[in-house]
Protein backbone atom coordinates (compact mmCIF):
# COMPACT_ATOMS: atom_id res chain seq x y z
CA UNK A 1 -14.58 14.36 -5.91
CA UNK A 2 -15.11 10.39 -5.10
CA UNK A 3 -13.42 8.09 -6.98
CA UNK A 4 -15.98 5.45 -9.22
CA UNK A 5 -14.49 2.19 -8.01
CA UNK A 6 -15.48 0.34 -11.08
CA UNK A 7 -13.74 3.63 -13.44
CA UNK A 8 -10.76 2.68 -11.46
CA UNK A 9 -10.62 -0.80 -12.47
CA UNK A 10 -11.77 -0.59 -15.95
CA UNK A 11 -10.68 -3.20 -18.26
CA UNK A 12 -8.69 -4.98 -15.64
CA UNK A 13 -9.74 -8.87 -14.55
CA UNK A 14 -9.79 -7.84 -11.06
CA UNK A 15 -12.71 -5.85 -11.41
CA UNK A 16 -15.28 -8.62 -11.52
CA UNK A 17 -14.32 -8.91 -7.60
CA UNK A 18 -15.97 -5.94 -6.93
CA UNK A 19 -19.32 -8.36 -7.20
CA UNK A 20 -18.03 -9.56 -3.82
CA UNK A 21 -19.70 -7.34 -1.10
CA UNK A 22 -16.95 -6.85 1.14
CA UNK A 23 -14.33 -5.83 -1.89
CA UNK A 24 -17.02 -3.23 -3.27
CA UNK A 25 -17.44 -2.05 0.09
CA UNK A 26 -13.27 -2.04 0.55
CA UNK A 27 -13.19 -0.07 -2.70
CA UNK A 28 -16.09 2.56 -1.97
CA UNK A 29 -14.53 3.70 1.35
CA UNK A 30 -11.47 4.08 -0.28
CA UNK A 31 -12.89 5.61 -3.19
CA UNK A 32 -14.22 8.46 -0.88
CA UNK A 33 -11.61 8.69 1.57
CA UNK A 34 -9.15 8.83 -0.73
CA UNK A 35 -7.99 11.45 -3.05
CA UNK A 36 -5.82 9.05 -5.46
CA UNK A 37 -7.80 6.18 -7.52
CA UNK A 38 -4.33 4.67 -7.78
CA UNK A 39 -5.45 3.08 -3.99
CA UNK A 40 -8.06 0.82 -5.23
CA UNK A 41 -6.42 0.09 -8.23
CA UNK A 42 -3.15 -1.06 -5.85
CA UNK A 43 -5.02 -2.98 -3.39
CA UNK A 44 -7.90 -4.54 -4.90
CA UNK A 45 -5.51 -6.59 -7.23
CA UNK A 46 -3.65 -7.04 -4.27
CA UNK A 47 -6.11 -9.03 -2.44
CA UNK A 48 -6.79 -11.08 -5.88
CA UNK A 49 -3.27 -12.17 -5.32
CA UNK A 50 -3.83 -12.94 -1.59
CA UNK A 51 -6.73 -15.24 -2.81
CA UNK A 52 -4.88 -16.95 -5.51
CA UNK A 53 -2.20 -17.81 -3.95
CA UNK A 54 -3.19 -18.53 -0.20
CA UNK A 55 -5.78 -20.71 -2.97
CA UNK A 56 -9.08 -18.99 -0.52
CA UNK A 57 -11.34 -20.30 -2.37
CA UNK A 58 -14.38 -17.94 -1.30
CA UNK A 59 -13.45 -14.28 0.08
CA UNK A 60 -16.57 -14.21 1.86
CA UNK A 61 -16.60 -17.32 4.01
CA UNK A 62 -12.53 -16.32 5.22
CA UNK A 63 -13.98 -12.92 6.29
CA UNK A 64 -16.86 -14.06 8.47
CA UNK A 65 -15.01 -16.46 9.52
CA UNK A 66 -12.56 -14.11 10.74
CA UNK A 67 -15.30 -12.15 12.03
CA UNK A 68 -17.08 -14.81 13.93
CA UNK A 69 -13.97 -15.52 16.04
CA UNK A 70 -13.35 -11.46 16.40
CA UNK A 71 -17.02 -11.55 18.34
CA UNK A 72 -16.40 -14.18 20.02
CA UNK A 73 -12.98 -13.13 21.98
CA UNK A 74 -14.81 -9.71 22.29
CA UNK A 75 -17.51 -11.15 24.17
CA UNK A 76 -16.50 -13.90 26.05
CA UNK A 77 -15.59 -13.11 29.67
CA UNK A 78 -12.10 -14.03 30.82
CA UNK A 79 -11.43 -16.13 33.55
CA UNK A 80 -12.76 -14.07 36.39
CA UNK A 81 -14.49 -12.24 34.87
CA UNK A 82 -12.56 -9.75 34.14
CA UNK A 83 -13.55 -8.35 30.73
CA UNK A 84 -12.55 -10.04 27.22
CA UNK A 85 -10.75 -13.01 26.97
CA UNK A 86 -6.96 -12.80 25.64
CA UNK A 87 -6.34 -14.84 21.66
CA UNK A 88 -3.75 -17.34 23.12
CA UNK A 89 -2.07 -17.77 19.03
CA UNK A 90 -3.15 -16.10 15.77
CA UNK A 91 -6.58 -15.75 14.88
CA UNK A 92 -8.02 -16.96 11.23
CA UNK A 93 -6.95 -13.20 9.93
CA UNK A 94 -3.27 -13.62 10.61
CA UNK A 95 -2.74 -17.29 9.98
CA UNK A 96 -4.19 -16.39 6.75
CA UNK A 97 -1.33 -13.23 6.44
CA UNK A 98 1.36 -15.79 7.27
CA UNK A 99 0.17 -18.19 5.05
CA UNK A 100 0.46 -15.35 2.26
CA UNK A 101 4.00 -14.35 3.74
CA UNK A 102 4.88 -18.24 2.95
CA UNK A 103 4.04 -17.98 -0.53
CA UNK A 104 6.13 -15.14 -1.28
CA UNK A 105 8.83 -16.17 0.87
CA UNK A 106 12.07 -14.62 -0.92
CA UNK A 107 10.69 -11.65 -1.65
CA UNK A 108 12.14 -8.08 -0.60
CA UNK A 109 10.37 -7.15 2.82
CA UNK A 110 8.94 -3.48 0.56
CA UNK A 111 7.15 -6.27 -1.82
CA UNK A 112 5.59 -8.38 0.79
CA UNK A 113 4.36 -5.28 2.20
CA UNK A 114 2.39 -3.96 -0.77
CA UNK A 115 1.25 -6.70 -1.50
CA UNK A 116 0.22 -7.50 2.18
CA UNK A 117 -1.89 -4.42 1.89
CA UNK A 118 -4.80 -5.39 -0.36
CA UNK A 119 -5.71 -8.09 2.28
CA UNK A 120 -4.93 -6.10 5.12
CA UNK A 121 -7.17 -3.31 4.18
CA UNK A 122 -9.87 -5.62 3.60
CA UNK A 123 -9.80 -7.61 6.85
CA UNK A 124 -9.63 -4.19 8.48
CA UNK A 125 -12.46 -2.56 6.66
CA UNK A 126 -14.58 -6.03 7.21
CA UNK A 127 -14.73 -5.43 10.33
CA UNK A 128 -11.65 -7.92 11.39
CA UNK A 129 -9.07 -6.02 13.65
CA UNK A 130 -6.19 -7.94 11.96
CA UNK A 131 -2.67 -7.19 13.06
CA UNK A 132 -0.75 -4.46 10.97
CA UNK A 133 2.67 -5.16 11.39
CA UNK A 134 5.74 -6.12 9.01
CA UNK A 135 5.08 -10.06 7.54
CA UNK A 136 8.61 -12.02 7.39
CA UNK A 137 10.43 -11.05 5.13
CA UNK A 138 13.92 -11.10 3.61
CA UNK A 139 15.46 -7.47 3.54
CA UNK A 140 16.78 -5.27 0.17
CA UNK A 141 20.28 -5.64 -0.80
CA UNK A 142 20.43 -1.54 0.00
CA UNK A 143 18.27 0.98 1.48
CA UNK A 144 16.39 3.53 -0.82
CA UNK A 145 17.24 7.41 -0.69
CA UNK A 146 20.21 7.23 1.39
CA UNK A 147 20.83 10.78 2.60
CA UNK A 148 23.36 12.45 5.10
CA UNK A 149 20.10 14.32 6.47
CA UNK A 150 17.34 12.52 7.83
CA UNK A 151 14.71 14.83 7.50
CA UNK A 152 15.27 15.49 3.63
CA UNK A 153 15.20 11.52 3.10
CA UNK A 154 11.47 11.19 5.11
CA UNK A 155 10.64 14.10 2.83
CA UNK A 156 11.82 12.65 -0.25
CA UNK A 157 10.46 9.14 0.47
CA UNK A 158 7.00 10.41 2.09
CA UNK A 159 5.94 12.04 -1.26
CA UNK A 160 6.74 8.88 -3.94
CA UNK A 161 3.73 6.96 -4.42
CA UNK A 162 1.74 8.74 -1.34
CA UNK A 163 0.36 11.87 -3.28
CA UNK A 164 0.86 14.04 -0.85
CA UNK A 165 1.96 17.81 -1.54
CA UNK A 166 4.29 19.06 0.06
CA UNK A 167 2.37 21.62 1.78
CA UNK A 168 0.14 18.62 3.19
CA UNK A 169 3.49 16.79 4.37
CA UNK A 170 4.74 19.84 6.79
CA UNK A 171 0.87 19.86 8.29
CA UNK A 172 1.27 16.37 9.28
CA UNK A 173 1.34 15.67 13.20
CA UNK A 174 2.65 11.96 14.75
CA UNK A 175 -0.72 11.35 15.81
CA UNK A 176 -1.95 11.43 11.98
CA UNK A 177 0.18 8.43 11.41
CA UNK A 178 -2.05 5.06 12.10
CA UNK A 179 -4.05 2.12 10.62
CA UNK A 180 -7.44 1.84 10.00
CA UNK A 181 -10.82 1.35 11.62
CA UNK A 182 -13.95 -0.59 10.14
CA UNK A 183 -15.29 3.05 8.62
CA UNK A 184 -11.50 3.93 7.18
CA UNK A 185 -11.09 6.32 10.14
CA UNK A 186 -7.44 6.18 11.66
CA UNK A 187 -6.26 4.82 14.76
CA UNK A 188 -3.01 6.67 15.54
CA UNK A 189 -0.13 4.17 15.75
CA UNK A 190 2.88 5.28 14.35
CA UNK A 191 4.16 1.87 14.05
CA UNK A 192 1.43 0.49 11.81
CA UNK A 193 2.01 -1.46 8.46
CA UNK A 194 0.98 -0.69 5.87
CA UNK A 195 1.32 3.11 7.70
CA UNK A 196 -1.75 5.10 6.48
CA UNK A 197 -1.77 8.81 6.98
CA UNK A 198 -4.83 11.42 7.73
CA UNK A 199 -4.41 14.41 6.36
CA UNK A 200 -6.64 17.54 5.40
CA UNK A 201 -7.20 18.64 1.76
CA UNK A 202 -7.88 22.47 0.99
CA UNK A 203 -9.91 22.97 -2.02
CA UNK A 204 -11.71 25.78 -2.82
CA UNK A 205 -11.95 27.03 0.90
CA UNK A 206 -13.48 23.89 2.48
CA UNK A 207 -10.98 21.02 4.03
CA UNK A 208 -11.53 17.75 4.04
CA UNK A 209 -9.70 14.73 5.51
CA UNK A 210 -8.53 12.27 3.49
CA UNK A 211 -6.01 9.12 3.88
CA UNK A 212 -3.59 7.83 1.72
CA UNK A 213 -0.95 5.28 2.68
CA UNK A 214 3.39 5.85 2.84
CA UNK A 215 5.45 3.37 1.39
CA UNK A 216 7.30 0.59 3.47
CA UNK A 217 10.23 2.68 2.96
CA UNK A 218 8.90 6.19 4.10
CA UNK A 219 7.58 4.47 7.13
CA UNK A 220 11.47 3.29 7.93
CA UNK A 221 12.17 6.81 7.86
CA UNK A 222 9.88 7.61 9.77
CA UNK A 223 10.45 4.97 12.59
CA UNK A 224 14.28 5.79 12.42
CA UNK A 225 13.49 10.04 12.17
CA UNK A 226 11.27 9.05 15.18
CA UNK A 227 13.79 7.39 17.00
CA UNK A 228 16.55 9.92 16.32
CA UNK A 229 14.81 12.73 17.66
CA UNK A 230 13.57 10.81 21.03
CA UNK A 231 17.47 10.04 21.85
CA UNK A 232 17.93 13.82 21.44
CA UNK A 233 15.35 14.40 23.19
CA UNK A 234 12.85 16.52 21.74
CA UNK A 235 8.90 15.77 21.66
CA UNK A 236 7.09 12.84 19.51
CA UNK A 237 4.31 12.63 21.02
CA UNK A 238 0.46 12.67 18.58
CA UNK A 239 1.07 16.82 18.54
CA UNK A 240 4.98 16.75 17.35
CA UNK A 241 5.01 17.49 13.54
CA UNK A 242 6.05 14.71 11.51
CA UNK A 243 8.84 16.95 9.59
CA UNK A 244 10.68 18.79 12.47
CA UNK A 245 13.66 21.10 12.00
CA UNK A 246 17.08 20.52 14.26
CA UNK A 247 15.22 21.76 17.20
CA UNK A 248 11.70 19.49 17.14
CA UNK A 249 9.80 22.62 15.48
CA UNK A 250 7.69 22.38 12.60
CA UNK A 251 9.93 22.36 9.57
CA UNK A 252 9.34 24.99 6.66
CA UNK A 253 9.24 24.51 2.83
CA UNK A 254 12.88 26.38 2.89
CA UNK A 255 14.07 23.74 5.19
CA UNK A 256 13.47 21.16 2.49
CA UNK A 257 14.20 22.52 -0.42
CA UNK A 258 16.90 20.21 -1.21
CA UNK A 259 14.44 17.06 -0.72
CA UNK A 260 12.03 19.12 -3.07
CA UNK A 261 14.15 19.39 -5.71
CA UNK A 262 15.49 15.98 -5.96
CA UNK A 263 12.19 14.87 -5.78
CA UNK A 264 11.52 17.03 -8.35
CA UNK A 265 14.72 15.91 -10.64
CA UNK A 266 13.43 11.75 -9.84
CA UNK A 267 10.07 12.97 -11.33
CA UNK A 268 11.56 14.61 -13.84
CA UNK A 269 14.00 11.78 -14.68
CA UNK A 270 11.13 9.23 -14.61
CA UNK A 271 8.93 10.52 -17.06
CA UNK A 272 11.60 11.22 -19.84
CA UNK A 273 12.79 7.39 -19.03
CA UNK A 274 8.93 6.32 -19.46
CA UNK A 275 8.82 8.91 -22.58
CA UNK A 276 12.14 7.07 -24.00
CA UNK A 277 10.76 3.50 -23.32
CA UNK A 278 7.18 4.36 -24.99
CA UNK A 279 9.23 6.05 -28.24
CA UNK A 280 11.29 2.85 -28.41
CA UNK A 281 8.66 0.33 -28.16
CA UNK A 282 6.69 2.45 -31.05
CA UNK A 283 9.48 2.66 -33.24
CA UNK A 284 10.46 -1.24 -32.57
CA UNK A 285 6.94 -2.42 -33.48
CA UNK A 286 6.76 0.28 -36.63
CA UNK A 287 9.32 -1.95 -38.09
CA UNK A 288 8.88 -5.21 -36.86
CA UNK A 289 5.09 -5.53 -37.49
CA UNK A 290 2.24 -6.00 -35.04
CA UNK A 291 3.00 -9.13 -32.88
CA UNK A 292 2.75 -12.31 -34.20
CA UNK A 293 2.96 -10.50 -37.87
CA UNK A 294 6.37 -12.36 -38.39
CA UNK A 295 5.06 -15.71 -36.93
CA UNK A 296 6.18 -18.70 -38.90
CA UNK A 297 4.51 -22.19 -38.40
CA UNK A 298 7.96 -24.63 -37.88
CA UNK A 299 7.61 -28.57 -39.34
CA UNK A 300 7.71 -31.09 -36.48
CA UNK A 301 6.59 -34.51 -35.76
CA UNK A 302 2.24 -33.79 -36.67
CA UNK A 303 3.34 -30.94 -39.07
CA UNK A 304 3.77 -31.64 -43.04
CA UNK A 305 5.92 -29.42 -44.70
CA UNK A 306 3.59 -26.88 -44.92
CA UNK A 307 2.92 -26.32 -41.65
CA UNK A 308 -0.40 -28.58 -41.98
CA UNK A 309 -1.62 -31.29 -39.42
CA UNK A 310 -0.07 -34.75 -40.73
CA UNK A 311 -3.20 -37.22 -41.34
């Protein structure tokens, strides 16, 4: 099933920058590599923010801008000639990222990121191999999902907001963790940010691979689960799963069933908190009024008593 871009976006005022070519393109390859339409309804209004507030006037001339000057340090010889030349200094791309990191300077770091995605997706996907790595940032007051067991907190982490299953998580390999190409394709680098992930969905005895993207969060896991298990020793190479047991083996649903069910328990908590907020709201307005039902016009200097304009 492909997501309809413009579905995805219905009703919201980012959708009219889908009449930009290179956003509808950024939101049909997501739309079918993706399995979630939450993707292009996260990053499309992402890159609206990038534009307002980096004040890019036209989306179009940035990216072939950006392009231009990826062509020409692909095909200009370096000194010697010995192949490409070497950017001495960010490109257009990445001055344009910093500028963005400026404007939301005082941010958490996990808020610059997702926002950071929309544009990075789209410089990617244009064709623009734009650096994917952490903008500055200032760090959280306190880490999320602290756990004495570092494979239950990737677990718990890699499944908010990714839409994985947990049956996709355990199939994941290191070398499934990357950015993207110009088609959407991955390009393994476990270090990437934003971190997509390839992975294959079963359905009705056909697989297909899909991407989806872990939070700034899960990929911390990941880097430090990563790092953990290289001091010890054990393989993390592109074959080493992603969720290993104590001994670098593939880990098994019964090795995570205590990240499964607080996972569970968080999703469980969540909706009755969102099922508590909606009931409140309802019962609020129910005797309030609608909005602006109570709304009474106050005298001032132009007002009469009445709440007229003076003559």
């Amino acid at each position: 099933m492909v997501v309809d871009p413009a579905r995805a976006l219905a009703g919201r005022r980012e959708a009219g920058l889908l009449e930009l070519p290179s956003v509808a393109r950024m939101a049909a390859v997501l739309a079918a590599r993706c399995r979630e339409p939450s993707w292009v309804r996260t990053l499309v209004p992402a890159l609206d923010r990038f534009r307002v507030l980096t004040r890019t006037a036209d989306l179009e001339e940035l990216l072939a801008q950006a392009r231009a000057e990826s062509r020409e340090l692909t095909e200009a010889p370096a000194p010697g000639g010995r192949g490409a030349v070497h950017r001495v200094g960010p490109g257009v791309a990445d001055r344009a990222l910093a500028a963005f990191a400026r404007e939301l300077d005082g941010y958490p770091d996990a808020a610059v990121a997702g926002l950071a995605m929309g544009p990075k997706v789209w410089f990617r996907l244009g064709g623009v191999p734009v650096t994917w790595r952490p903008l500055p940032a200032r760090s959280p007051l306190a880490p999320l999902a602290t756990s004495a067991d570092p494979t239950a907190r990737l677990v718990l982490l890699a499944m908010i907001g990714s839409g994985l299953r947990l049956a996709e998580l355990l199939r994941l390999r290191v070398g499934d963790l990357g950015s993207l190409d110009a088609d959407g394709w991955l390009v393994p680098d476990p270090e990437a940010e934003p971190l997509a992930v390839r992975y294959r969905q079963r359905l009705g005895g056909h697989t297909t691979e899909r991407i989806t993207f872990l939070s700034y969060h899960a990929r911390a896991a990941s880097l430090a689960d990563l790092h953990r298990r290289r001091l010890a020793g054990l393989d993390t190479g592109p074959d080493a799963p992603l969720v290993a047991g104590p001994r670098g083996q593939p880990a098994t649903p019964a090795m995570v069933a205590g990240a499964r069910r607080r996972s569970t328990a968080l999703i469980r908590a969540g909706s009755r908190l969102n099922v508590e907020l909606c009931r409140t709201t309802g019962d609020f307005f129910r005797s309030w009024g609608l909005p602006g039902s109570r709304f009474v016009p106050r005298t001032g200097p132009d007002l009469d008593a009445d709440g007229g304009a003076k003559e």
